[in-house]
Protein backbone atom coordinates (compact mmCIF):
# COMPACT_ATOMS: atom_id res chain seq x y z
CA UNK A 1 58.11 -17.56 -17.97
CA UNK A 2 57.71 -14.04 -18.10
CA UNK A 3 57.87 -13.59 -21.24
CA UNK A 4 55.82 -16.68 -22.26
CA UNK A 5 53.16 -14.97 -19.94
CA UNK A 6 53.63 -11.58 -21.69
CA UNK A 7 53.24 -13.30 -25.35
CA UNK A 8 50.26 -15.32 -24.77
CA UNK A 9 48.42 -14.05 -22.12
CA UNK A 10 45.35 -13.53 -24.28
CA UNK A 11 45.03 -17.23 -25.34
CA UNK A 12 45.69 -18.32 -21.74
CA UNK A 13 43.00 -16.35 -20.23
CA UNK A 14 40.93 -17.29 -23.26
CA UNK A 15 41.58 -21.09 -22.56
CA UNK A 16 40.82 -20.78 -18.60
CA UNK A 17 37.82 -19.11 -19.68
CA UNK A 18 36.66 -21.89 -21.74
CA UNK A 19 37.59 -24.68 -19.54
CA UNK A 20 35.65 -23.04 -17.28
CA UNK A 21 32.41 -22.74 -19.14
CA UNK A 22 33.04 -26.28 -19.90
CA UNK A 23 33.65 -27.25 -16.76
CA UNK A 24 30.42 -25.23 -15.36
CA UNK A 25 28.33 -26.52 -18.62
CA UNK A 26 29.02 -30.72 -17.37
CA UNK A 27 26.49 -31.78 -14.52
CA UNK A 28 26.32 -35.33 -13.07
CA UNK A 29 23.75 -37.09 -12.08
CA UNK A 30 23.45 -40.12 -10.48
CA UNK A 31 21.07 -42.78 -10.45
CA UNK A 32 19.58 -41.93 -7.25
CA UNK A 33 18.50 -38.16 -8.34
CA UNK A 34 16.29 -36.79 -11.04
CA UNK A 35 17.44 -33.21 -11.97
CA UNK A 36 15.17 -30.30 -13.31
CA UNK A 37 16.78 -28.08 -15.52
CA UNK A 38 15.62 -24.40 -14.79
CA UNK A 39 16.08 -21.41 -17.43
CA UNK A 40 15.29 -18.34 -15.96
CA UNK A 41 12.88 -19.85 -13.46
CA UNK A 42 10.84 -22.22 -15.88
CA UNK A 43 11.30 -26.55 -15.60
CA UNK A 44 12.70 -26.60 -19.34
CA UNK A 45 13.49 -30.55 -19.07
CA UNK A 46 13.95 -33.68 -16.52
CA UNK A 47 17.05 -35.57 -16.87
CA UNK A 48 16.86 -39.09 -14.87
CA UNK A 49 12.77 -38.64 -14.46
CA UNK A 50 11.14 -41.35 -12.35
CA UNK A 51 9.54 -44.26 -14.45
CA UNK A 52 7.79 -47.08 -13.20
CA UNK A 53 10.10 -50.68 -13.69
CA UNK A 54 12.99 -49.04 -15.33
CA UNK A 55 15.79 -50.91 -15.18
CA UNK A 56 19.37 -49.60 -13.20
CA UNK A 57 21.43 -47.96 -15.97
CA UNK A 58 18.37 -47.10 -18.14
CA UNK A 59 17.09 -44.49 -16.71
CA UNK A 60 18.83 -42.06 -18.27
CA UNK A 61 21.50 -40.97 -15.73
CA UNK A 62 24.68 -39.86 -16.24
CA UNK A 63 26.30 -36.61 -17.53
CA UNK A 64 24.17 -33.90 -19.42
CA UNK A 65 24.47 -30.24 -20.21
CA UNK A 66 23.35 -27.18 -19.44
CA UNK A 67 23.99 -23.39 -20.70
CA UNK A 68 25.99 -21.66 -17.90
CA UNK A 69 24.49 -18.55 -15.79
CA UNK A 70 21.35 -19.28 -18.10
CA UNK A 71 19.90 -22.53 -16.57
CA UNK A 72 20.02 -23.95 -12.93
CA UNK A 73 19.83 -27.25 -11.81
CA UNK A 74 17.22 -28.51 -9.06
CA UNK A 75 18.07 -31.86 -7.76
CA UNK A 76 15.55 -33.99 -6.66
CA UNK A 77 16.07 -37.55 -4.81
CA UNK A 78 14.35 -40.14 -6.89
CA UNK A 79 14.48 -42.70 -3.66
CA UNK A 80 11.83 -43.67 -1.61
CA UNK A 81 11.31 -41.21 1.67
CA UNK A 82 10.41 -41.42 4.99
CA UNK A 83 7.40 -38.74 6.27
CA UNK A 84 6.87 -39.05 9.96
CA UNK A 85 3.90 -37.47 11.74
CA UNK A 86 4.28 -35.94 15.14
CA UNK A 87 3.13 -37.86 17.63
CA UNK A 88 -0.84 -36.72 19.00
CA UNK A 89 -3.60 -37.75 20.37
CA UNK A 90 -6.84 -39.22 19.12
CA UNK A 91 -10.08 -39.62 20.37
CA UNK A 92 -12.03 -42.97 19.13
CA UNK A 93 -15.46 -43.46 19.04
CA UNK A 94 -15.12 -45.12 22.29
CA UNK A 95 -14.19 -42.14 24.15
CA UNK A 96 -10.69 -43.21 24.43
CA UNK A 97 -7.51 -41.01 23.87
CA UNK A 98 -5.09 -42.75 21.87
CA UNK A 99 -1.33 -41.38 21.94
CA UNK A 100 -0.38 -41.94 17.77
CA UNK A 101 2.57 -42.19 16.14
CA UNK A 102 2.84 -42.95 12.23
CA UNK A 103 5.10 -42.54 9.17
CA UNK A 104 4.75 -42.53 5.53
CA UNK A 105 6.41 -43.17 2.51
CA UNK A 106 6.31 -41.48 -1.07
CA UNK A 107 8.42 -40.75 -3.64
CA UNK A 108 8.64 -38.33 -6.22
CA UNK A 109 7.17 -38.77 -9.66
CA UNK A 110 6.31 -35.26 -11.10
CA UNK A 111 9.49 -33.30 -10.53
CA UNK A 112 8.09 -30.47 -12.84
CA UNK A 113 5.08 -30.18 -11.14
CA UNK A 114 6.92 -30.25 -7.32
CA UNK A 115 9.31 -27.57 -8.29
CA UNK A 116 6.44 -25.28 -9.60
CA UNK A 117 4.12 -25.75 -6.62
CA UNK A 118 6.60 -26.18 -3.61
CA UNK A 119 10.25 -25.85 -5.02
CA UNK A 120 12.40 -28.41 -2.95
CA UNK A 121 11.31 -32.14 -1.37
CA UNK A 122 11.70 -30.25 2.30
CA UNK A 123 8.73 -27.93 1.44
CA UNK A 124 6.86 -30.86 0.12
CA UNK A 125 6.92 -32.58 3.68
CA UNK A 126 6.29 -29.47 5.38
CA UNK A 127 2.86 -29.16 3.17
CA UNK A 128 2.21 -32.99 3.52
CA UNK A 129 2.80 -33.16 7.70
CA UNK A 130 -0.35 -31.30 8.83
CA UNK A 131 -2.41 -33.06 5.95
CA UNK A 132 -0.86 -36.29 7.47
CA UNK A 133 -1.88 -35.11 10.90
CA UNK A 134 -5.36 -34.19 9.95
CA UNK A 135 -6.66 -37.39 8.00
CA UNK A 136 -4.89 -39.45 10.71
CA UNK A 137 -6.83 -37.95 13.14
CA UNK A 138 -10.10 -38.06 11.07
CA UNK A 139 -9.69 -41.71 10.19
CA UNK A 140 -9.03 -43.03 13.70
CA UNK A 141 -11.67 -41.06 14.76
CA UNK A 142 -14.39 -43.00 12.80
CA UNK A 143 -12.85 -45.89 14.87
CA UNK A 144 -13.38 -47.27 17.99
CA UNK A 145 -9.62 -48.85 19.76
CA UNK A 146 -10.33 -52.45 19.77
CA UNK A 147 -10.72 -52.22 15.70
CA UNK A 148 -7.24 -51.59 15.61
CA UNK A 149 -6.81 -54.83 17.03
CA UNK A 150 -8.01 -56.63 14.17
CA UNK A 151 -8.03 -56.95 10.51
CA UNK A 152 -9.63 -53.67 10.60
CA UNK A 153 -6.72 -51.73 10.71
CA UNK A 154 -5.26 -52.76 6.99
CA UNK A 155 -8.29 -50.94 5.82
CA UNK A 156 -7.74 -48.34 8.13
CA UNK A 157 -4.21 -47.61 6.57
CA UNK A 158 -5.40 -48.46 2.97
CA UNK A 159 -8.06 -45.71 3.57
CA UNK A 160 -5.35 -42.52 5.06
CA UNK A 161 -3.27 -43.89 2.28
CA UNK A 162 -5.46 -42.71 -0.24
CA UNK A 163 -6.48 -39.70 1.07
CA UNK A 164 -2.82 -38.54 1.72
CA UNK A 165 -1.79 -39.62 -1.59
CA UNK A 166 -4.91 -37.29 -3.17
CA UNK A 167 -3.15 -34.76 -1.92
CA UNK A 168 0.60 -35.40 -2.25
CA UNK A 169 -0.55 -35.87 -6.15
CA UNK A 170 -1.16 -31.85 -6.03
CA UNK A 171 3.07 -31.59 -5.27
CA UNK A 172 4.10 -34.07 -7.99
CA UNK A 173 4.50 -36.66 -5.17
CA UNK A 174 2.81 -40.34 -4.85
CA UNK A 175 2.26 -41.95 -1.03
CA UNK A 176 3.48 -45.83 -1.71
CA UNK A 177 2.64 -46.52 2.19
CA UNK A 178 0.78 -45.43 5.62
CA UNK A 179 1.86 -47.55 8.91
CA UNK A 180 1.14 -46.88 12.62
CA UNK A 181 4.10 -47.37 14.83
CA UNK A 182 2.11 -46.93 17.85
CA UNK A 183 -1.36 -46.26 18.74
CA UNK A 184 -1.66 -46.88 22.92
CA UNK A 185 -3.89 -45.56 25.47
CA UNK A 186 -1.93 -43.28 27.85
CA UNK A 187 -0.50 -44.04 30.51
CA UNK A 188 -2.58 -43.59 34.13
CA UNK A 189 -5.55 -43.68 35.27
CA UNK A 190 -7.03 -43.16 31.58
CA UNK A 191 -5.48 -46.63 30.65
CA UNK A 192 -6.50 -48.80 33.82
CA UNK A 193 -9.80 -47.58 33.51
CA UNK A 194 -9.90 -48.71 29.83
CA UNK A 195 -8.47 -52.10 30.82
CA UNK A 196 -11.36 -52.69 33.34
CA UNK A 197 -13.80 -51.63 31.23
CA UNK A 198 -12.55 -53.92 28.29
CA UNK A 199 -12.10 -56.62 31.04
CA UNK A 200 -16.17 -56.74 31.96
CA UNK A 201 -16.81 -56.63 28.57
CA UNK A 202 -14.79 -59.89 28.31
CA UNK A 203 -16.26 -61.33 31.24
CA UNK A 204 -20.00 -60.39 29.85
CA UNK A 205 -19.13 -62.16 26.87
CA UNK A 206 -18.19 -64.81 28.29
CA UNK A 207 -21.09 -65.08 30.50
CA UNK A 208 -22.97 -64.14 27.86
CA UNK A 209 -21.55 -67.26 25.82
CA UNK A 210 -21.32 -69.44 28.84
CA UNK A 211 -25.08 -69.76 29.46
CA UNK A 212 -26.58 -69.77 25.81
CA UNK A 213 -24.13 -73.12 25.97
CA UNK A 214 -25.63 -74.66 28.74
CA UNK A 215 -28.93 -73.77 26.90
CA UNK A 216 -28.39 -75.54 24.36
CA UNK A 217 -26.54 -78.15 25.70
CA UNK A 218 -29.87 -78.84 27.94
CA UNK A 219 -31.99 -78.72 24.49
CA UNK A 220 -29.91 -81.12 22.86
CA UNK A 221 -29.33 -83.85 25.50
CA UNK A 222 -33.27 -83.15 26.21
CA UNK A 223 -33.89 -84.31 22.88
CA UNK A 224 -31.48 -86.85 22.75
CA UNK A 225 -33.07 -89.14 25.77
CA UNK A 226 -36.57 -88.44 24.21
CA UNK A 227 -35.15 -89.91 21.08
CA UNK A 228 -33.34 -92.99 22.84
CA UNK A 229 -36.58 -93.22 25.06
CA UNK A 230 -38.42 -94.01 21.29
CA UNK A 231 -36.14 -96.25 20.51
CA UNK A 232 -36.12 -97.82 23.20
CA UNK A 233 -39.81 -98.20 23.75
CA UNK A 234 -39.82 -99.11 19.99
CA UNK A 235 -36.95 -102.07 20.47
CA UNK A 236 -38.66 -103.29 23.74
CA UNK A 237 -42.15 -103.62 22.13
CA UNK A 238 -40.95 -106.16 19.76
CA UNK A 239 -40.04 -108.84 22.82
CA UNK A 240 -41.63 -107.84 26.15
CA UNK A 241 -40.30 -110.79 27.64
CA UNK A 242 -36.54 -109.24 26.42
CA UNK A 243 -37.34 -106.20 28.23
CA UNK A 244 -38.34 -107.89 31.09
CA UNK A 245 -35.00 -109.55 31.33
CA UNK A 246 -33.43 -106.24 30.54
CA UNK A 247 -34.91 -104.50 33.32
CA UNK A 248 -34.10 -107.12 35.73
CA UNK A 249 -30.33 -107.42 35.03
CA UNK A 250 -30.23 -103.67 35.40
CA UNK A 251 -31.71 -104.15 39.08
CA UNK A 252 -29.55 -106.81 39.65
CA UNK A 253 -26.67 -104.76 38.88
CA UNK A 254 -27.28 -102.34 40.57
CA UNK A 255 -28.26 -104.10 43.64
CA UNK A 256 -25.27 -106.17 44.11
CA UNK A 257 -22.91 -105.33 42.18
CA UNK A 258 -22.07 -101.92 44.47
CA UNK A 259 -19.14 -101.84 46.44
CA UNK A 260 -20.62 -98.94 48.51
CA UNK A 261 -22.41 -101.32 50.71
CA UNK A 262 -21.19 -104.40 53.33
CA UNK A 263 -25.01 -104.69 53.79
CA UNK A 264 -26.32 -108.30 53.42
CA UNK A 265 -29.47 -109.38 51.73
CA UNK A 266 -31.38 -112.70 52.23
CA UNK A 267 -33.88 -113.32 50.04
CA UNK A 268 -35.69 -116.94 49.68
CA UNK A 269 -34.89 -118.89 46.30
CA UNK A 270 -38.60 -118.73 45.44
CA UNK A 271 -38.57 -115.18 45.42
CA UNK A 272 -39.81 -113.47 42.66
CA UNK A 273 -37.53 -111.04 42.77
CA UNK A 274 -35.12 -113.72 41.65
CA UNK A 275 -37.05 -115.59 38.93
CA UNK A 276 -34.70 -114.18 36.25
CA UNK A 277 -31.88 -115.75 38.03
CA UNK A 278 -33.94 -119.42 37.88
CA UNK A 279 -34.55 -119.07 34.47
CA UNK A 280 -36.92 -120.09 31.99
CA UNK A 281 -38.97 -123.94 32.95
């Protein structure tokens, strides 16, 4: 072995020395990373760069080369990520303190341009968390706490969505999404005395609402027996001696016909009180 050693140790180290540059020279990468290849500090070239409805095995990922201790590799995940805000608090235009909590989501899609301006996806969510933060906190503040109760607060998200994503643009990044996990009052005092106030307000309303019912309710059945009354007076003009029949049936009706009474009337067959009930001669 020795002497194998002693003959052909040149050619060994030689071969160890190029298996090694080999070996160093191969880089992976997967289909979940984009890599920037760096030569002496300059983005030379992407391998696996983010495009839009690629499909899996396209992409370009897979094994590529590089020119030892002269280029670098940056790896950059090519996935969807998570960017959550610390949670604060927000004053609406209603004077209430709301305790927030959101998150984010982006992705990368100008690797170049992210590893010129910030270097790694860590530094990019450390530039991007007080910008979150700030147009949070100017958006909400445009808006009073019972808008976030309605279909006002998709445009509130589609509106910090933009502005965040203006600026994650400037670090080769692109906001997909803005939600709100949480946006309460706090707890306390603060939050009972929001509760009574929005429980007047509910009460107003429906007093409020209430009475311009009954208002109109009082117009319309007002107009309603002045219209019968018309037609009535209209129908009963045609036969008067109809309406006179009419009229006494009704009194009839209602003067014996009750149940309320065990009083007894006698009244003398030629009353006149009674001619309906005699008929016509």
């Amino acid at each position: 072995m020795n002497t194998v050693w002693q003959n052909y140790k040149v050619a060994i180290i030689g071969l160890v020395v190029v298996a090694a540059a080999v070996l160093s020279s191969i880089v992976v990468v997967p289909e979940q990373e984009q890599a920037v290849i760096i030569r002496t500090g300059e983005p030379v070239r992407v391998v696996n760069r983010f495009k839009p409805k690629t499909a899996y095995g396209e992409t370009g990922a897979g094994i590529v080369w590089r020119i030892p201790f002269f280029e670098r590799v940056q790896r950059i995940d090519k996935r969807v990520r998570d960017l959550d805000m610390q949670p604060q608090q927000v004053l609406s235009t209603d004077q209430l303190r709301l305790e927030v909590d959101a998150y984010a989501r982006y992705r990368i899609i100008d690797p170049v341009k992210m590893v010129r301006t910030v270097g790694t996806t860590e530094n990019v969510e450390a530039q991007l968390s007080p910008i979150f933060s700030s147009v949070v906190r100017q958006e909400l503040g445009r808006r009073s706490f019972a808008s976030l109760l309605t279909a006002e607060r998709g445009t509130t998200m589609h509106n910090i969505r933009n502005k965040l994503d203006e600026e994650a643009r400037e670090y080769g990044a692109q906001v997909l999404d803005v939600r709100i996990k949480r946006a309460d009052l706090p707890q306390g005092s603060p939050l009972q005395s929001a509760f009574a106030r929005m429980q007047s307000a509910r009460e107003q309303e429906a007093a409020t609402t209430k009475a311009t019912g009954l208002r109109d309710a009082q117009i319309i059945r007002a107009e309603a027996d002045a219209q019968a009354a018309k037609i009535y007076a209209q129908s009963f003009g045609k036969d008067p001696e109809f309406y006179d029949f009419y009229r006494a049936m009704q009194s009839y009706d209602t003067t014996f016909a009750s149940t309320e009474s065990e009083s007894s009337i006698i009244l003398s067959p030629d009353n006149e009180y009674l001619r309906q009930f005699r008929g016509r001669r």
